[in-house]
C-alpha atoms as a PDB file:
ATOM      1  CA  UNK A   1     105.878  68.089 118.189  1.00  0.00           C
ATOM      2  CA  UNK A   2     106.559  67.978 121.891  1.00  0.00           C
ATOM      3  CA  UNK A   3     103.599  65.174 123.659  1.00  0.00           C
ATOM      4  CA  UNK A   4     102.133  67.375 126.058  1.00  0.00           C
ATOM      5  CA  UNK A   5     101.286  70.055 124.009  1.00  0.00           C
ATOM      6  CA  UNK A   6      97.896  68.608 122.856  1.00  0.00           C
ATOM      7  CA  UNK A   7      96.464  69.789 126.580  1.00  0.00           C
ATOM      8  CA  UNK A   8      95.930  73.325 127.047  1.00  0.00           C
ATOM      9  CA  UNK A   9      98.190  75.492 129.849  1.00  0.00           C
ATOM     10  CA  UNK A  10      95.050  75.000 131.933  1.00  0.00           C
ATOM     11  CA  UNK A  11      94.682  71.460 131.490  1.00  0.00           C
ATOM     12  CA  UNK A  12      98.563  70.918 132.740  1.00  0.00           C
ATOM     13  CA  UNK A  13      97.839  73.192 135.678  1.00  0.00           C
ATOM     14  CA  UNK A  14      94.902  71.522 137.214  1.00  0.00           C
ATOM     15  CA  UNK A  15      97.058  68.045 136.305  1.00  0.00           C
ATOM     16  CA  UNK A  16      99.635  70.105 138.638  1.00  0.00           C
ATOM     17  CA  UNK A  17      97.561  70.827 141.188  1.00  0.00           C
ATOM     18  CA  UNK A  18      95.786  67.144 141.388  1.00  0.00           C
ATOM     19  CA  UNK A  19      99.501  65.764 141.308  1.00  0.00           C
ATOM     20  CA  UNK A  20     100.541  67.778 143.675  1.00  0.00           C
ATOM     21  CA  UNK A  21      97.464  67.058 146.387  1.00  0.00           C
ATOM     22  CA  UNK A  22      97.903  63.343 145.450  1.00  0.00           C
ATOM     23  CA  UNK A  23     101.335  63.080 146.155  1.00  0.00           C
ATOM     24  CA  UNK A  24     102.205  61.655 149.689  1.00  0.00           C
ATOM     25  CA  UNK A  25     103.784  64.236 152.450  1.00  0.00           C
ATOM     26  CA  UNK A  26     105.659  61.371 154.301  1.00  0.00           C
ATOM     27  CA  UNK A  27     109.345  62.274 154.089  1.00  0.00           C
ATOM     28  CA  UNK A  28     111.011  58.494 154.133  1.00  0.00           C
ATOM     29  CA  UNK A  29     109.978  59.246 150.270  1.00  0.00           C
ATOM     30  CA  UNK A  30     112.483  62.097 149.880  1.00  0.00           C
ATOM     31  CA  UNK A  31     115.094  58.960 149.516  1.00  0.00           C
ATOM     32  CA  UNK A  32     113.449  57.309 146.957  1.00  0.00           C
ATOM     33  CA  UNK A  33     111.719  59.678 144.529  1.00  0.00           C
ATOM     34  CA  UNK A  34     113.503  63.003 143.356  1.00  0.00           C
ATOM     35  CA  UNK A  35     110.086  64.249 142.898  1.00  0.00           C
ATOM     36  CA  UNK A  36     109.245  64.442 146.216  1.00  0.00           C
ATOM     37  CA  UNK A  37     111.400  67.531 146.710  1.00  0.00           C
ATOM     38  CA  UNK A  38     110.028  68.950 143.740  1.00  0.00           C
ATOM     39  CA  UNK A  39     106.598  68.544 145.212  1.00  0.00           C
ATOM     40  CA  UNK A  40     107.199  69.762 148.604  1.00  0.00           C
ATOM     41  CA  UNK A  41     108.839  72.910 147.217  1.00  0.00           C
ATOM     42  CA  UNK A  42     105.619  73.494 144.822  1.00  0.00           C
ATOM     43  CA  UNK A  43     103.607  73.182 147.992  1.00  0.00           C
ATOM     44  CA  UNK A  44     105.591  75.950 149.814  1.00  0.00           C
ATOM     45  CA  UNK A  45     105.363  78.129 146.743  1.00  0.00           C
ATOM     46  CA  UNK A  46     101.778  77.972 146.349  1.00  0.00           C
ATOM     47  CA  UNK A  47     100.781  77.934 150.067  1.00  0.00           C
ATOM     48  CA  UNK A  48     103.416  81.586 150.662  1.00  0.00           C
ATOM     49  CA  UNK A  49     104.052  83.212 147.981  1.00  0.00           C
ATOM     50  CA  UNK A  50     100.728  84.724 147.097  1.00  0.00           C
ATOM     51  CA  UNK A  51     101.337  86.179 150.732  1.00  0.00           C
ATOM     52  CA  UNK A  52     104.637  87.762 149.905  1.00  0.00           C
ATOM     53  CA  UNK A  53     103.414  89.103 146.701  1.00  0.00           C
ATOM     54  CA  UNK A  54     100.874  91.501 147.960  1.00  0.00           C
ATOM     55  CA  UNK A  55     103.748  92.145 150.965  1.00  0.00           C
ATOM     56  CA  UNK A  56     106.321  93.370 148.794  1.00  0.00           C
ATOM     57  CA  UNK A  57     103.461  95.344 146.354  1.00  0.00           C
ATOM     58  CA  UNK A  58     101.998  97.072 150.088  1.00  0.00           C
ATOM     59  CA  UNK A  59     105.556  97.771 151.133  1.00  0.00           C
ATOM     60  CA  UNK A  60     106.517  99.420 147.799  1.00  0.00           C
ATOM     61  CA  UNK A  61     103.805 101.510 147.794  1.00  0.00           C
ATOM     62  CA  UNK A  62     104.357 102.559 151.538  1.00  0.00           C
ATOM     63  CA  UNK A  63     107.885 103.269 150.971  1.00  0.00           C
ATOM     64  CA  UNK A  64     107.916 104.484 147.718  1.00  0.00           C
ATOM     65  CA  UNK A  65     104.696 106.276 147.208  1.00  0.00           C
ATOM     66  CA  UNK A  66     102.896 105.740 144.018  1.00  0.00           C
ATOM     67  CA  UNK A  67     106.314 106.461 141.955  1.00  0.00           C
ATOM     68  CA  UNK A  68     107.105 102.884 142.565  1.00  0.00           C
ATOM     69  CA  UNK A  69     103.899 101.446 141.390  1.00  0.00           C
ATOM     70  CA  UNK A  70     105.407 100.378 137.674  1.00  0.00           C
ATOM     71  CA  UNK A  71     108.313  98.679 139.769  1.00  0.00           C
ATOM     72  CA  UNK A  72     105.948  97.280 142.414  1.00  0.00           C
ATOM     73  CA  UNK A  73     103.612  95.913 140.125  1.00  0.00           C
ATOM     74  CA  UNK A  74     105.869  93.898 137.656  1.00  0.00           C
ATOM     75  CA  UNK A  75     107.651  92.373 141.083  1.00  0.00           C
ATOM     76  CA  UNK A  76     103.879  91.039 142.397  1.00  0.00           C
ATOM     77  CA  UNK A  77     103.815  90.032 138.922  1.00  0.00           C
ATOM     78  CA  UNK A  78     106.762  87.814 139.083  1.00  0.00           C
ATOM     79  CA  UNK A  79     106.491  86.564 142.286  1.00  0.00           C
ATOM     80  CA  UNK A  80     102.860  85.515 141.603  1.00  0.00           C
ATOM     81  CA  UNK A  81     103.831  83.571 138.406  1.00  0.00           C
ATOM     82  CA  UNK A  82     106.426  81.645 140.293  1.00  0.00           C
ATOM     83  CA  UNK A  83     103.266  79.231 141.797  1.00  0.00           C
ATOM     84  CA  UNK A  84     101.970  79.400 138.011  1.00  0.00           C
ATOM     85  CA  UNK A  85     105.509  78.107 137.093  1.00  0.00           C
ATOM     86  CA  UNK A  86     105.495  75.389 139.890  1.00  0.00           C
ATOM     87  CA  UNK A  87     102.177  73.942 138.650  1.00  0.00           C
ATOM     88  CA  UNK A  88     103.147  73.799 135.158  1.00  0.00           C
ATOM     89  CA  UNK A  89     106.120  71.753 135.723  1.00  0.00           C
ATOM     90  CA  UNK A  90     104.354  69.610 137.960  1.00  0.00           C
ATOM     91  CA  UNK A  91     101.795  68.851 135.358  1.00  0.00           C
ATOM     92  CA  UNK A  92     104.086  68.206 132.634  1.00  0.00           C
ATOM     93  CA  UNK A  93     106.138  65.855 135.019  1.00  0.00           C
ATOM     94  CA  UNK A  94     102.645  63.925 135.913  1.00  0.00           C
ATOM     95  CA  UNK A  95     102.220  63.186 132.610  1.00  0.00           C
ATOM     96  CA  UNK A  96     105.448  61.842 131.584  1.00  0.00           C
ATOM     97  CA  UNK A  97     106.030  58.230 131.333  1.00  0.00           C
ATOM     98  CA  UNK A  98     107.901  56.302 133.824  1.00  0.00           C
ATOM     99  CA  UNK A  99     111.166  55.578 132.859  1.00  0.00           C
ATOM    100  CA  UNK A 100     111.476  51.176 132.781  1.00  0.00           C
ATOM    101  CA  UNK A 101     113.000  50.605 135.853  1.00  0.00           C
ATOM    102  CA  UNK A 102     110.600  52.855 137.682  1.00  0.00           C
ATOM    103  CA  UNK A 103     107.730  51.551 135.665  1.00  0.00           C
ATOM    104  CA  UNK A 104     108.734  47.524 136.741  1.00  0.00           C
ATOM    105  CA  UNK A 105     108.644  48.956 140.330  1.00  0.00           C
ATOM    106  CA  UNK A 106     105.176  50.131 139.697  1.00  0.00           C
ATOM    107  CA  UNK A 107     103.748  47.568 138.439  1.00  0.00           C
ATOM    108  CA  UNK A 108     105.125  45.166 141.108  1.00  0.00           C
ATOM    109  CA  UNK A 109     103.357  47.524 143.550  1.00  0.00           C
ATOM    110  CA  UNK A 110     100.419  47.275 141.560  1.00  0.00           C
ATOM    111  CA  UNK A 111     100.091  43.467 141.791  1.00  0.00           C
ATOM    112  CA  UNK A 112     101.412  43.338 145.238  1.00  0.00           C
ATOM    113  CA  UNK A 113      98.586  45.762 147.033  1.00  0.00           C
ATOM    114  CA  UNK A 114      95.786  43.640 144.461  1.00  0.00           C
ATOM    115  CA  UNK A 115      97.914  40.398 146.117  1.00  0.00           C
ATOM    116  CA  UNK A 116      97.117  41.914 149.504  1.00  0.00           C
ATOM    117  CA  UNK A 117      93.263  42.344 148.929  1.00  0.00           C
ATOM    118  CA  UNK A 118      93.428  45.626 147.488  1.00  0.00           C
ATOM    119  CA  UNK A 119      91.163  45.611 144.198  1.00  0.00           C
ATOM    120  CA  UNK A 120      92.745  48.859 142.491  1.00  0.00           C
ATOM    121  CA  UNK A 121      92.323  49.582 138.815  1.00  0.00           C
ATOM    122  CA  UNK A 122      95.425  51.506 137.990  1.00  0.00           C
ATOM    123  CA  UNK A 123      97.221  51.836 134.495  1.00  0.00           C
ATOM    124  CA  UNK A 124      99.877  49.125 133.264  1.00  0.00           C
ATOM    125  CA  UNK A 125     100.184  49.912 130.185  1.00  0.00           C
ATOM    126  CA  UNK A 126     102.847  52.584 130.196  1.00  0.00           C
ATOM    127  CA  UNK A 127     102.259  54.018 133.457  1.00  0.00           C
ATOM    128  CA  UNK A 128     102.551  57.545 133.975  1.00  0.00           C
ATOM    129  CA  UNK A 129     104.267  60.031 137.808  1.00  0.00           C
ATOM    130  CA  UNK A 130     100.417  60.776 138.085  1.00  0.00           C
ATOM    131  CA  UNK A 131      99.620  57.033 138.171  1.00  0.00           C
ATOM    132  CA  UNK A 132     103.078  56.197 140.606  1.00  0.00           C
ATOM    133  CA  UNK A 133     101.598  59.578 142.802  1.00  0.00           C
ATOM    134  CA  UNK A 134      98.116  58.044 142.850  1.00  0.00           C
ATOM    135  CA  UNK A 135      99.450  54.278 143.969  1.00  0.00           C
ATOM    136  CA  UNK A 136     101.549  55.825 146.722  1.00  0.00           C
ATOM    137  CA  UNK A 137      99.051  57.905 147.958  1.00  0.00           C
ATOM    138  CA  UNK A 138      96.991  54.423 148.436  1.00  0.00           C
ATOM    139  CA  UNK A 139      99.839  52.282 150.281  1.00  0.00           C
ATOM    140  CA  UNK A 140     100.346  55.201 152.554  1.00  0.00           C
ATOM    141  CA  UNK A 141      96.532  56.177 153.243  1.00  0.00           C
ATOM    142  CA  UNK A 142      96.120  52.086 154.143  1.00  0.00           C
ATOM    143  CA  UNK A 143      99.184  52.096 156.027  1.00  0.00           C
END
């Protein structure tokens, strides 16, 4: 049985959407964190392509007159499930584990920002991307 399936498809979307708000938008990160890309492209797909969707549906219909609409309505289709898509995989990667060396990293952040004065309560037992999004997002909203 795969882990994540014990959350519904709804569940993992709104874990998408919170990971992908959380994340950071500072680009010194796209050297350190593969995920970063991954998040920035799930932002552009969500922000335009809703936009191009009904675009390519209007211009169909314009150019093609209502003998298109089959074809016009199965490409809105597809282009709106691509942001459906993004959010998925961006909720099943927030609720992965970190892999060991990523997780030691972590949790040296962890103690260093509670070192600093910081008095943040995140997880250290088998931290989780949402958890490395959500520390990140704190050293670069103090910084």
């Amino acid at each position: 049985m795969v882990w994540f399936m014990n959350m519904s498809i709804f569940e993992i979307i709104k874990l998408g959407q919170k990971y992908m708000k959380l994340w950071p938008n500072k680009a010194v990160l796209v050297n350190y964190f593969a995920e970063y890309r991954a998040v920035q492209i799930s932002r552009f797909v969500c922000r335009y392509f809703p936009t191009l969707a009904l675009i390519t549906f209007v211009v169909q219909l314009y150019f093609g007159s209502f003998a298109v609409l089959p074809q016009a309505v199965v490409y809105t289709v597809f282009i709106l499930s691509i942001p459906i898509q993004a959010l998925v995989m961006l909720g099943v990667k927030a609720d992965k584990f970190l892999p060991p060396a990523l997780a030691s990293w972590y949790k040296e952040g962890v103690a260093r920002v509670n070192e600093q004065g910081g008095d943040i309560k995140l997880s250290l037992h088998k931290p989780r991307y949402f958890d490395l999004a959500n520390l990140l997002n704190l050293t670069y909203s103090k910084a």
